[in-house]
N, C-alpha and C. Protein backbone atom coordinates (compact mmCIF):
# COMPACT_ATOMS: atom_id res chain seq x y z
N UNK A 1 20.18 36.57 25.27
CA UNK A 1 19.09 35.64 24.99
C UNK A 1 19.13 35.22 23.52
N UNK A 2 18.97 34.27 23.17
CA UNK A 2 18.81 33.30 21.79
C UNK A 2 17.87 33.56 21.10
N UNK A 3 17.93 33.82 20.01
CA UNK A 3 16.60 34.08 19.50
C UNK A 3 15.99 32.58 18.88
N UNK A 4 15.06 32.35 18.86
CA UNK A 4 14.12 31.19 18.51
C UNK A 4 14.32 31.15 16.79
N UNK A 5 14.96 30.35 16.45
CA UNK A 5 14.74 29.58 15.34
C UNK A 5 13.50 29.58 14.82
N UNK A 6 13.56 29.92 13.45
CA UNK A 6 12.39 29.95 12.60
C UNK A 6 12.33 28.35 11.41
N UNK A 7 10.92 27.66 12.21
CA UNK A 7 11.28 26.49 11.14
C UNK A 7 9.87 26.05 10.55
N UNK A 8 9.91 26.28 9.21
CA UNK A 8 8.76 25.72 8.55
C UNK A 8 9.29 24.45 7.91
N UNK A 9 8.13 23.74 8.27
CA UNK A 9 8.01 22.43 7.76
C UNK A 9 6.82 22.05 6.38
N UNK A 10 7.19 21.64 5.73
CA UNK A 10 6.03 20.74 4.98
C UNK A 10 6.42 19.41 4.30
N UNK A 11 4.87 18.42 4.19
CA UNK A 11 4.71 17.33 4.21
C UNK A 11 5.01 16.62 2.82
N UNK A 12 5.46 15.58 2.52
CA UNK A 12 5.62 15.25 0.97
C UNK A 12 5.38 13.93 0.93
N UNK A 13 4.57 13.37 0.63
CA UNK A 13 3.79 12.06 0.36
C UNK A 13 5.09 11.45 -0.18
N UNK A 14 5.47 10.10 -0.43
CA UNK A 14 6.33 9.56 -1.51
C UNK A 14 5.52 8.00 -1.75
N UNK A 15 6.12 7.46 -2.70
CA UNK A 15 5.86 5.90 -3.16
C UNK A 15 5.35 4.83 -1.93
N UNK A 16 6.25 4.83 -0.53
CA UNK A 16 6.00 4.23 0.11
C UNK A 16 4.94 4.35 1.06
N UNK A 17 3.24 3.76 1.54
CA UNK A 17 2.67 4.07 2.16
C UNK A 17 2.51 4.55 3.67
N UNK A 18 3.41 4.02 3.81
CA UNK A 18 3.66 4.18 5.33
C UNK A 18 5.13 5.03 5.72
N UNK A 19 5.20 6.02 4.86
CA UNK A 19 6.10 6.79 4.91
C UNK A 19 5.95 7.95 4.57
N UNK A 20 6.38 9.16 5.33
CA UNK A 20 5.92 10.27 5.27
C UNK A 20 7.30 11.31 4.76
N UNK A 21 7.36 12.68 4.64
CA UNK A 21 9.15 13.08 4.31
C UNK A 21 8.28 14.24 5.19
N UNK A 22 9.37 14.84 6.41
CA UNK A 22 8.57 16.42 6.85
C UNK A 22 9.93 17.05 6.13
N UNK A 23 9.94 17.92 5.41
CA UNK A 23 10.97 18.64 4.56
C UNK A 23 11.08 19.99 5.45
N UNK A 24 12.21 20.69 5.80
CA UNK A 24 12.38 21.72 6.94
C UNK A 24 13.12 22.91 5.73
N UNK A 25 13.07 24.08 5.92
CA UNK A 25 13.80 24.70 5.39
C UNK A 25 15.09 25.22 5.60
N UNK A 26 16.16 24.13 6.18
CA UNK A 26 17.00 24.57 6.35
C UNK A 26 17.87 22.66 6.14
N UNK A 27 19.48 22.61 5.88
CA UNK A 27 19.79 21.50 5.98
C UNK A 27 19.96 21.24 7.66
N UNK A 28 20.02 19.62 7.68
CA UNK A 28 19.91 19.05 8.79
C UNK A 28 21.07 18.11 9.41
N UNK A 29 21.24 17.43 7.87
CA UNK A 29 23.06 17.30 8.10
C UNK A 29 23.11 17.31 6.94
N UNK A 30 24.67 17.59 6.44
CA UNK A 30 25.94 17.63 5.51
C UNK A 30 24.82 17.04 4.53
N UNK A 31 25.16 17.17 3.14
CA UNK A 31 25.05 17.07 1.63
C UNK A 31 25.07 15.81 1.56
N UNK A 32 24.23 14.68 0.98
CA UNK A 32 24.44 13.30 0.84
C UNK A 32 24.42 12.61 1.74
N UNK A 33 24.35 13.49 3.02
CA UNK A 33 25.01 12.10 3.82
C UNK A 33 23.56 11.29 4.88
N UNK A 34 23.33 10.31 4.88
CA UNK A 34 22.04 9.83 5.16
C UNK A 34 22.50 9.16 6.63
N UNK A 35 21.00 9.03 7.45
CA UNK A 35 21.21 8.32 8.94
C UNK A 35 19.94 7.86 9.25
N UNK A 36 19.61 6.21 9.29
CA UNK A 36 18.72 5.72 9.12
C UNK A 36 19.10 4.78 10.54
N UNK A 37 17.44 5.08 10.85
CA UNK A 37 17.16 4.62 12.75
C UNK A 37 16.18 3.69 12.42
N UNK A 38 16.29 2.36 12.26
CA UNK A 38 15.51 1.29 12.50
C UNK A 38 14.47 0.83 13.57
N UNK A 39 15.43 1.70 14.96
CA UNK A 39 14.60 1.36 16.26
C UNK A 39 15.05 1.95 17.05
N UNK A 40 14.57 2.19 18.11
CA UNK A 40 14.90 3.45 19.40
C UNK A 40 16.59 3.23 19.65
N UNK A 41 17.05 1.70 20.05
CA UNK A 41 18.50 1.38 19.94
C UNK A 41 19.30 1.74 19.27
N UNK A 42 19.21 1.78 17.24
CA UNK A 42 19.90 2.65 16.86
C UNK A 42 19.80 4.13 16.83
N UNK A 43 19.13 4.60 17.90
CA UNK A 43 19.25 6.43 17.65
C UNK A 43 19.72 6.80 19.35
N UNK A 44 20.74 6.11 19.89
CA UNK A 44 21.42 6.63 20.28
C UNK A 44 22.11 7.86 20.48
N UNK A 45 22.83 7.83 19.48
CA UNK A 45 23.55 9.59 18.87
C UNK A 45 22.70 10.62 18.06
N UNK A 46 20.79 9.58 18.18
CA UNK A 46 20.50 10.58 17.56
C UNK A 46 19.29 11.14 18.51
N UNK A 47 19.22 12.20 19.36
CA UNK A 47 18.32 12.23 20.46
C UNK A 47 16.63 12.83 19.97
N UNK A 48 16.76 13.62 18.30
CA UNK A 48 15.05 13.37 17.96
C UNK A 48 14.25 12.14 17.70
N UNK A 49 15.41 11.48 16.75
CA UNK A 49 15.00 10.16 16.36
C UNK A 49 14.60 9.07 17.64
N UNK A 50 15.42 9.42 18.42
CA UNK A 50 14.86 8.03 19.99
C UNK A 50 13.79 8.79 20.50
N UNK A 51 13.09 10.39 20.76
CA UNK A 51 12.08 10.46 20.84
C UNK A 51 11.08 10.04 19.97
N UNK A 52 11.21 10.52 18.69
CA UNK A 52 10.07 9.80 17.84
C UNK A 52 9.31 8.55 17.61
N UNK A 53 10.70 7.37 18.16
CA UNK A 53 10.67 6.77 18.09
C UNK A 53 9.84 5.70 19.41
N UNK A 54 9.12 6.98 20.31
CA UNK A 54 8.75 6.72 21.82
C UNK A 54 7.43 6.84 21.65
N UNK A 55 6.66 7.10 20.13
CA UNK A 55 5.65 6.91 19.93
C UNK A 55 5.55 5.64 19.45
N UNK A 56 4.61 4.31 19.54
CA UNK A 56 4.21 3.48 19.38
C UNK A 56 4.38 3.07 18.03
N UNK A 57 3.56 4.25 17.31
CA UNK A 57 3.61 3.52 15.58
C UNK A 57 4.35 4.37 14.89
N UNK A 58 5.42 4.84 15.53
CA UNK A 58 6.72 4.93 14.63
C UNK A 58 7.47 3.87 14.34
N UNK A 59 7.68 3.71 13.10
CA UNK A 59 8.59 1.88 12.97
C UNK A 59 9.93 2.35 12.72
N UNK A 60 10.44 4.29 12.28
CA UNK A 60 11.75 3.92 11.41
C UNK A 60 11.60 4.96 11.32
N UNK A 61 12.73 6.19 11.82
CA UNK A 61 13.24 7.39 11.22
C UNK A 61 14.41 7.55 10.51
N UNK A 62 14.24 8.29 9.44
CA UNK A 62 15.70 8.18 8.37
C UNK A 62 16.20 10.12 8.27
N UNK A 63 17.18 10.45 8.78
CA UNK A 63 17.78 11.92 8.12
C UNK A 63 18.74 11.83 7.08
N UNK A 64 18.14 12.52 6.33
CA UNK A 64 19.44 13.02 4.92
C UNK A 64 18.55 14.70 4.56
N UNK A 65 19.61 15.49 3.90
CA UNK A 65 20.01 16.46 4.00
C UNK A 65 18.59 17.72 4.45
N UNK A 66 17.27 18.01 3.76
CA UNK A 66 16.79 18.82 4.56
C UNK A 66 15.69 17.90 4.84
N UNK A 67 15.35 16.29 4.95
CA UNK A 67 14.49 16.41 5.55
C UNK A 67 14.52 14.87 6.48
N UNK A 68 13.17 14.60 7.35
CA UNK A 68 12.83 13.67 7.91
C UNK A 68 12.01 12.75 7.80
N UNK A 69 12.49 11.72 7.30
CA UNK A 69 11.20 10.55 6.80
C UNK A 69 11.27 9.46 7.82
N UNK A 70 9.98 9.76 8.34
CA UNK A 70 9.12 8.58 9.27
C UNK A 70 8.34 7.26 8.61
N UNK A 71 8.58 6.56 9.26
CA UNK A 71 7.66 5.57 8.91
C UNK A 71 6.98 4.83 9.98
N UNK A 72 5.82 4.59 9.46
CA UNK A 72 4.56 4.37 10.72
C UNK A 72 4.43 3.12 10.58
N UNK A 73 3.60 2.37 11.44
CA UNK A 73 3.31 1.08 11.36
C UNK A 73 1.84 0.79 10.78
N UNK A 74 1.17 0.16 10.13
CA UNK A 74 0.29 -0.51 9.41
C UNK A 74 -1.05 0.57 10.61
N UNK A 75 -0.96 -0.04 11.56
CA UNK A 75 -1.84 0.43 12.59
C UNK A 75 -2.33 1.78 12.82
N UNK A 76 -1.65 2.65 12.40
CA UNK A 76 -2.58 4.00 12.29
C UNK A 76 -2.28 4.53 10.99
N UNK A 77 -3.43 5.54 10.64
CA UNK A 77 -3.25 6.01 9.53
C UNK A 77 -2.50 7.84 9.41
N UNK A 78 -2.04 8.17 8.43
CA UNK A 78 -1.77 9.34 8.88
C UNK A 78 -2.27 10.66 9.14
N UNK A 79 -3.47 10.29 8.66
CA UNK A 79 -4.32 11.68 9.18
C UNK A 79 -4.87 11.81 10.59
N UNK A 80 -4.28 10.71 11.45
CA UNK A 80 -4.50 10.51 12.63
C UNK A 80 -2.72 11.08 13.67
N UNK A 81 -1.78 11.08 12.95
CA UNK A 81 -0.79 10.89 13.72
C UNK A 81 0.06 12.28 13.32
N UNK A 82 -0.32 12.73 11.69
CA UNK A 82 1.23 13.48 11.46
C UNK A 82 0.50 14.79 11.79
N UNK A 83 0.13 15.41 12.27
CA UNK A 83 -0.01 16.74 13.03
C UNK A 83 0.66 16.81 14.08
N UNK A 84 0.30 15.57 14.85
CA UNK A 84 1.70 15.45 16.08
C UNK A 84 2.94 15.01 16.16
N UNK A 85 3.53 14.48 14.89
CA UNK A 85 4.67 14.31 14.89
C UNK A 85 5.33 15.21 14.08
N UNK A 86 4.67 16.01 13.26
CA UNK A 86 5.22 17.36 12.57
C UNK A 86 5.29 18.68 13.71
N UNK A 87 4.74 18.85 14.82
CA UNK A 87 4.67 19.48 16.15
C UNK A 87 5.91 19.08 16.47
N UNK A 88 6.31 18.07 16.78
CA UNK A 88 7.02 17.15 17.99
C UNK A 88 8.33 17.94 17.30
N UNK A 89 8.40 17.41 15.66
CA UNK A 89 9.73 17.82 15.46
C UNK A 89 10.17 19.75 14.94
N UNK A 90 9.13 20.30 14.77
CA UNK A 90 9.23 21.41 14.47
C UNK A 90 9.66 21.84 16.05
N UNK A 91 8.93 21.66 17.01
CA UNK A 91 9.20 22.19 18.81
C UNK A 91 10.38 21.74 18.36
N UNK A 92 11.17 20.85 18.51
CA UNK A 92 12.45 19.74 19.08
C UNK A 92 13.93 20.90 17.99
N UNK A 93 13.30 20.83 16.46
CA UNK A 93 13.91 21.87 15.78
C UNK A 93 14.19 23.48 16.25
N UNK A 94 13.02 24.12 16.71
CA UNK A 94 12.90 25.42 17.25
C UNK A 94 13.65 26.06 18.65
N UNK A 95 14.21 24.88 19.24
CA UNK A 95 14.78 24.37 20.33
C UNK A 95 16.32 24.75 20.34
N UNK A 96 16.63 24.46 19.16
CA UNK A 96 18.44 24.33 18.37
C UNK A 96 18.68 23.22 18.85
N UNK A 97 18.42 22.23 19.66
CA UNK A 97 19.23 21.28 19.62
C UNK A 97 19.76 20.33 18.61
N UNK A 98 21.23 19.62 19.03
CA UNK A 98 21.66 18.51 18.09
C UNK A 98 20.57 17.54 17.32
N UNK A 99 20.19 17.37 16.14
CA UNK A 99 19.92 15.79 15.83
C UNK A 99 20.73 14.89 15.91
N UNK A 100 21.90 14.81 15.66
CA UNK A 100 23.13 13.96 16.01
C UNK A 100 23.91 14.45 17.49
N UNK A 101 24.05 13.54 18.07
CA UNK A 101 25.33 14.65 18.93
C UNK A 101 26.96 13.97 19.39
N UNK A 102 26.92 12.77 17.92
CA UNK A 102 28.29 12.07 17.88
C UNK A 102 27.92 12.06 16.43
N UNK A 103 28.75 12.38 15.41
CA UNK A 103 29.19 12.09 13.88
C UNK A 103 29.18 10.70 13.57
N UNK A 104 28.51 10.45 12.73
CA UNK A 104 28.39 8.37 12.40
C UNK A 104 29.02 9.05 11.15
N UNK A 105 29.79 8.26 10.92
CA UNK A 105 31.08 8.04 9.96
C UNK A 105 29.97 7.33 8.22
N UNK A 106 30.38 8.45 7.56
CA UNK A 106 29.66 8.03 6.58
C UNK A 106 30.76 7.41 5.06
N UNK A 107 31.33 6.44 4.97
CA UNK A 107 31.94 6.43 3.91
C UNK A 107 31.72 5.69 2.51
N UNK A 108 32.21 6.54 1.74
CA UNK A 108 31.83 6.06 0.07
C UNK A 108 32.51 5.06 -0.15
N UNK A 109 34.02 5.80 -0.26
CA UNK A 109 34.68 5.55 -1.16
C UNK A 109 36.14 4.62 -0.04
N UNK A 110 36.50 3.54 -0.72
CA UNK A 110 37.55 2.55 0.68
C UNK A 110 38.90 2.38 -0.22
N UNK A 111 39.95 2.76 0.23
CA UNK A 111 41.07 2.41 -0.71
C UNK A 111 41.04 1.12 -0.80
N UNK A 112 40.58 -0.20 -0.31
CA UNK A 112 40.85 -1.31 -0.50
C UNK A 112 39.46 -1.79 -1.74
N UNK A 113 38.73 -0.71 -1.99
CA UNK A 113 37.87 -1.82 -2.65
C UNK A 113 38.52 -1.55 -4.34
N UNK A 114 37.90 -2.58 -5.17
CA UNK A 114 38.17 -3.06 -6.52
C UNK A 114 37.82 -2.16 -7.37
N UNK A 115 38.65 -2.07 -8.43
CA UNK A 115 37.78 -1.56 -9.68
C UNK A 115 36.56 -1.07 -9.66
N UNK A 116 36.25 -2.29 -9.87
CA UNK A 116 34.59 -2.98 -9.73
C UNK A 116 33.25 -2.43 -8.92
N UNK A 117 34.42 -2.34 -7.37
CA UNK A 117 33.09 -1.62 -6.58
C UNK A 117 33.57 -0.28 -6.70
N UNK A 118 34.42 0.25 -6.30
CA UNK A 118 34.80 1.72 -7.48
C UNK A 118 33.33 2.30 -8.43
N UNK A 119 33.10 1.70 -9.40
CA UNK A 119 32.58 1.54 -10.13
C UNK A 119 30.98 1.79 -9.97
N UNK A 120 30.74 0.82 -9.26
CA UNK A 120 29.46 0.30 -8.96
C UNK A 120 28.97 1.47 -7.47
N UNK A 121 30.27 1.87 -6.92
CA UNK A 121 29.61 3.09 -5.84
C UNK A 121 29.52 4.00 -6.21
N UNK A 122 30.23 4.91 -7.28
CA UNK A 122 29.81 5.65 -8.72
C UNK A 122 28.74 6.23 -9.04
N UNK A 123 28.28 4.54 -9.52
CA UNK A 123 26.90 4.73 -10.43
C UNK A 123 26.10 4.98 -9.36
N UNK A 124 25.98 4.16 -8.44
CA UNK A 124 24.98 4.21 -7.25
C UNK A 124 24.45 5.86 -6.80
N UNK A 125 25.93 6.31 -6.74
CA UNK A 125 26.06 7.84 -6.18
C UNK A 125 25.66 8.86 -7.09
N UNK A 126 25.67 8.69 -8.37
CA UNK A 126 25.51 9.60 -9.63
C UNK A 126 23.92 9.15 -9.94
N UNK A 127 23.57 8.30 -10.19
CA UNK A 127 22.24 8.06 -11.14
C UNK A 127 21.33 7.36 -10.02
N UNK A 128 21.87 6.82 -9.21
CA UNK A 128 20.30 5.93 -8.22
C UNK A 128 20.01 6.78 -6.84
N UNK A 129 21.20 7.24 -6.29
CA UNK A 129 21.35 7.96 -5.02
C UNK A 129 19.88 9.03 -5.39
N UNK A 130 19.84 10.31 -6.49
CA UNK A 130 18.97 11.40 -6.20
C UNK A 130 17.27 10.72 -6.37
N UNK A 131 17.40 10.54 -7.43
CA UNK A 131 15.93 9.53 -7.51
C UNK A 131 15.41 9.07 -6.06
N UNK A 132 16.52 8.28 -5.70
CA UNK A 132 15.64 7.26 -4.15
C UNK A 132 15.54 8.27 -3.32
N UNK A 133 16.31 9.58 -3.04
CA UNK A 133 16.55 10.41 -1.99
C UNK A 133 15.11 11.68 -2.36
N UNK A 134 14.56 11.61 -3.53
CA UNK A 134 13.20 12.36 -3.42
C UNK A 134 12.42 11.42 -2.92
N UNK A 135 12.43 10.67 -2.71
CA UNK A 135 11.22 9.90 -2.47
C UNK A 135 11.28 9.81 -1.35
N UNK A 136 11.86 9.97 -0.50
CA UNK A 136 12.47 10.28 1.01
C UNK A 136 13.14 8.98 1.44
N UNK A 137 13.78 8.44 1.07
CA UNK A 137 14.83 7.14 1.37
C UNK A 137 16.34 7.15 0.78
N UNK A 138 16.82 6.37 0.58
CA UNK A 138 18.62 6.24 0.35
C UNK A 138 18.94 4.59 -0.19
N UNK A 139 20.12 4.43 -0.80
CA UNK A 139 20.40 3.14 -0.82
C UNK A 139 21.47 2.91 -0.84
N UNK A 140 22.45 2.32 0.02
CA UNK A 140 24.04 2.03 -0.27
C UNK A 140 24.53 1.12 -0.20
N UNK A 141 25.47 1.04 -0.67
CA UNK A 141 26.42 -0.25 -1.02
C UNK A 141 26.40 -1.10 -0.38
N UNK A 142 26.09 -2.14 0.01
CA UNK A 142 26.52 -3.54 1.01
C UNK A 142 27.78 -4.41 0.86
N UNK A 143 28.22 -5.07 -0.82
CA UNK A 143 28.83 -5.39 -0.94
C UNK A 143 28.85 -6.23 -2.41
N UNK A 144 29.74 -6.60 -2.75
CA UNK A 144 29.67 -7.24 -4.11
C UNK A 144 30.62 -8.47 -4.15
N UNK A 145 30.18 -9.41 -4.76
CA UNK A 145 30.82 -10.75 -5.04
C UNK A 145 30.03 -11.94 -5.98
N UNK A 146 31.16 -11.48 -6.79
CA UNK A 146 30.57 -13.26 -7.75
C UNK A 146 29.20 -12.62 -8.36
N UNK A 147 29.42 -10.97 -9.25
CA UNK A 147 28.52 -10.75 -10.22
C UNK A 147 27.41 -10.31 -9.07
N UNK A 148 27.10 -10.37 -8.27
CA UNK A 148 26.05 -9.87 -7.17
C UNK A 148 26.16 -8.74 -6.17
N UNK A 149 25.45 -7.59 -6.97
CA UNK A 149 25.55 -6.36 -5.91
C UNK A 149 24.52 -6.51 -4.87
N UNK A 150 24.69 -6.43 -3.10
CA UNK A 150 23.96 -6.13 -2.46
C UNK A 150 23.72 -4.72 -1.98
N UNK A 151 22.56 -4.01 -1.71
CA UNK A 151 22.45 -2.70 -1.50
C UNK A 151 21.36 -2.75 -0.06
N UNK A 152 21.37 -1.88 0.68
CA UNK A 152 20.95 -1.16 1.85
C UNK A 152 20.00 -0.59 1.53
N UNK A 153 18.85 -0.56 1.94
CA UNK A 153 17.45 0.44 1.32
C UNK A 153 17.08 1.01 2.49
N UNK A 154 16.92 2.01 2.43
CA UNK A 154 17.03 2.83 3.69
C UNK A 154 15.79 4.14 3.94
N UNK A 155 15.57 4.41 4.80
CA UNK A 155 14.41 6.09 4.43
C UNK A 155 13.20 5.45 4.20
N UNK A 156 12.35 5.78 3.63
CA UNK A 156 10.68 5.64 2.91
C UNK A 156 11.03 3.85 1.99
N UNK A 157 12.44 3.72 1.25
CA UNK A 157 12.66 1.95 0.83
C UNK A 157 12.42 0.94 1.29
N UNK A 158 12.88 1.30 2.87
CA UNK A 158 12.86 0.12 3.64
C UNK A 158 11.00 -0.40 3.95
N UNK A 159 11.11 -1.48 3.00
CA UNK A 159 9.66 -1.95 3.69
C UNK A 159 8.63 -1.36 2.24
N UNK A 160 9.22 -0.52 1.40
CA UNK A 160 8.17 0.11 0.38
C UNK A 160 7.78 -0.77 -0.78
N UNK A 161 6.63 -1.16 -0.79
CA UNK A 161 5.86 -2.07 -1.91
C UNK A 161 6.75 -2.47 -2.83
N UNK A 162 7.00 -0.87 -3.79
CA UNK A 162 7.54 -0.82 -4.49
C UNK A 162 9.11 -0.73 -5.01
N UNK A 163 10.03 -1.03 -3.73
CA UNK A 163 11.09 -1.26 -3.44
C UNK A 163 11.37 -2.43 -4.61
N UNK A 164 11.18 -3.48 -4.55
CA UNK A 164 11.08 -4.70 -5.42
C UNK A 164 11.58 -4.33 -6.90
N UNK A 165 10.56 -3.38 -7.24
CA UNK A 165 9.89 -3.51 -8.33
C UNK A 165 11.60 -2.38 -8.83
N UNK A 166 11.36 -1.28 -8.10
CA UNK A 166 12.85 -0.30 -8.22
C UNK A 166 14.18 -0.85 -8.36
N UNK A 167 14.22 -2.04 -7.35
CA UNK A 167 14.81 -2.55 -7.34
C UNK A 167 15.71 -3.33 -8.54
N UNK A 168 15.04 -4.38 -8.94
CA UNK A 168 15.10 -5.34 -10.33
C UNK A 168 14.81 -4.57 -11.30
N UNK A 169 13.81 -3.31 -11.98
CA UNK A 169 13.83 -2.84 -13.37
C UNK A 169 14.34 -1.49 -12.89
N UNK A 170 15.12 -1.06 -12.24
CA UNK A 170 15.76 0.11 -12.29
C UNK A 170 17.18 0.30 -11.87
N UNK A 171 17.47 -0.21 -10.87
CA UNK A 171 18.68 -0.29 -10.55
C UNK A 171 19.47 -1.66 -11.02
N UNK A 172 19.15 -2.42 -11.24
CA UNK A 172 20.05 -4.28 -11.59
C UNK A 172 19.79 -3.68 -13.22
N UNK A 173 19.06 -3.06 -13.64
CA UNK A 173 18.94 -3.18 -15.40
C UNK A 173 20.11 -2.15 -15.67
N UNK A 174 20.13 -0.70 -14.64
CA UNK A 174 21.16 0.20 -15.06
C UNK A 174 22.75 -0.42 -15.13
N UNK A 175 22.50 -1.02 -13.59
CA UNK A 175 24.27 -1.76 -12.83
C UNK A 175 24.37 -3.08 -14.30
N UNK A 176 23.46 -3.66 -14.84
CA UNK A 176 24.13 -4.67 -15.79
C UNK A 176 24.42 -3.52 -16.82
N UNK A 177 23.39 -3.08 -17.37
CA UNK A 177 24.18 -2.10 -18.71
C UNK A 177 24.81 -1.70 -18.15
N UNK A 178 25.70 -0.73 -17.62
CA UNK A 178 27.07 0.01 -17.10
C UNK A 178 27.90 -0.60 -17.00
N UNK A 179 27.86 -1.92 -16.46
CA UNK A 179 29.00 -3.01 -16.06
C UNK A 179 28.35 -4.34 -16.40
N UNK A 180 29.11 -4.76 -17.63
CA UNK A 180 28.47 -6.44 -17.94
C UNK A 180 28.78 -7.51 -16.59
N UNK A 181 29.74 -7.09 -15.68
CA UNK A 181 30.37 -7.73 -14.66
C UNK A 181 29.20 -8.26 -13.61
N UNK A 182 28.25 -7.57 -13.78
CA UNK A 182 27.09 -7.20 -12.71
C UNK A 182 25.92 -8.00 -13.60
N UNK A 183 25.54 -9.72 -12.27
CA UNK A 183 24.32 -10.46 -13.28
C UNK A 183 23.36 -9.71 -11.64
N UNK A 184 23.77 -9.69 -10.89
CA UNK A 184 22.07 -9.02 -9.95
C UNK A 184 22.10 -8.26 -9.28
N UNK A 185 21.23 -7.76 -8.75
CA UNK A 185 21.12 -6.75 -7.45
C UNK A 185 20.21 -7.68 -6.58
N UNK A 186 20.39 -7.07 -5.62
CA UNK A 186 19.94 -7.63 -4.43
C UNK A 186 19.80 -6.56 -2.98
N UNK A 187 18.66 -6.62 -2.04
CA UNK A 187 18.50 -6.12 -0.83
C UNK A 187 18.89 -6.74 0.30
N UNK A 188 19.52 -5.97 1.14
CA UNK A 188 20.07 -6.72 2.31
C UNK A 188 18.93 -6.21 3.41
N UNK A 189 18.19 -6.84 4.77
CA UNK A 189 17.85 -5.98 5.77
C UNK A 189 16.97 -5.29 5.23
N UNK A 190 15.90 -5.86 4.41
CA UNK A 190 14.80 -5.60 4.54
C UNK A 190 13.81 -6.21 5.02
């Protein structure tokens, strides 16, 4: 017989209102590596996330390393909802089952890209990656051309007020000082 998994959870407010982080004491996947569920369709391979996502005013589950950031829809508040969705996933955790149960291919680094994005996935990974990842979100590379980085906002970002604001005086002010090559940043899919 199996013995039952021991899993404490607790709650961590971040920047974005409608986003919650349940932090578990144990990792959930690999070091860095992030998996962001937009909608029941993309969580396919991921079988907590398409339950969670079977509640109504879940808009968006994101995993990176120990924890789970939900995001709710405008329509309820959370002192109404996260007792039962901190249940849902502590049971679902206590369980052992997979959160993934196919590997989504996470890559940094591409022998074909430039200098440039070299460079610019770097900085992203060294100085912007830990910052966005307390706050319970992620941001990665999209692509670069003609002086214009696009980035992925992902976790508690996607949709956060203050995404904008992170955006243009924190990340486009660092990427121009580091690299004069770099006149903007930009969000893709938000």
């Amino acid at each position: 017989m199996q013995a039952e998994k021991v899993v404490n959870i607790y709650l961590e407010a971040n920047p974005n209102p409608n986003s919650l982080k349940f932090v578990v004491n144990f990792m959930l996947v690999p070091e860095g590596q992030s998996y962001d569920f937009p909608d029941k369709e993309s969580a396919e391979n991921a079988p907590l996330a398409s339950e969670l996502h079977n509640y109504d005013y879940v808009d968006r589950v994101f995993y990176m390393n120990n924890f789970i950031t939900v995001t709710k829809t405008e329509a309820v508040e959370w002192v109404e909802v996260r007792g039962k969705l901190k249940e849902h996933i502590q049971t679902y955790l206590e369980s052992g089952k997979e959160i993934l149960t196919k590997e989504i291919p996470d890559e940094l680094f591409n022998e074909s890209d430039s200098e440039t994005v070299k460079k610019i996935k770097g900085i992203l990974d060294e100085y912007i990656k830990p910052a966005v990842e307390q706050d319970g979100g992620a941001i990665a590379f999209h692509s670069y051309q003609e002086g214009i980085v696009k980035v992925l906002l992902q976790g508690s970002c996607s949709g956060c007020p203050s995404s904008t604001v992170t955006l243009k005086a924190g990340i486009e002010n660092l990427l121009k000082r580091m690299l004069p090559e770099v006149q903007a940043v930009e969000a893709e899919g938000i």
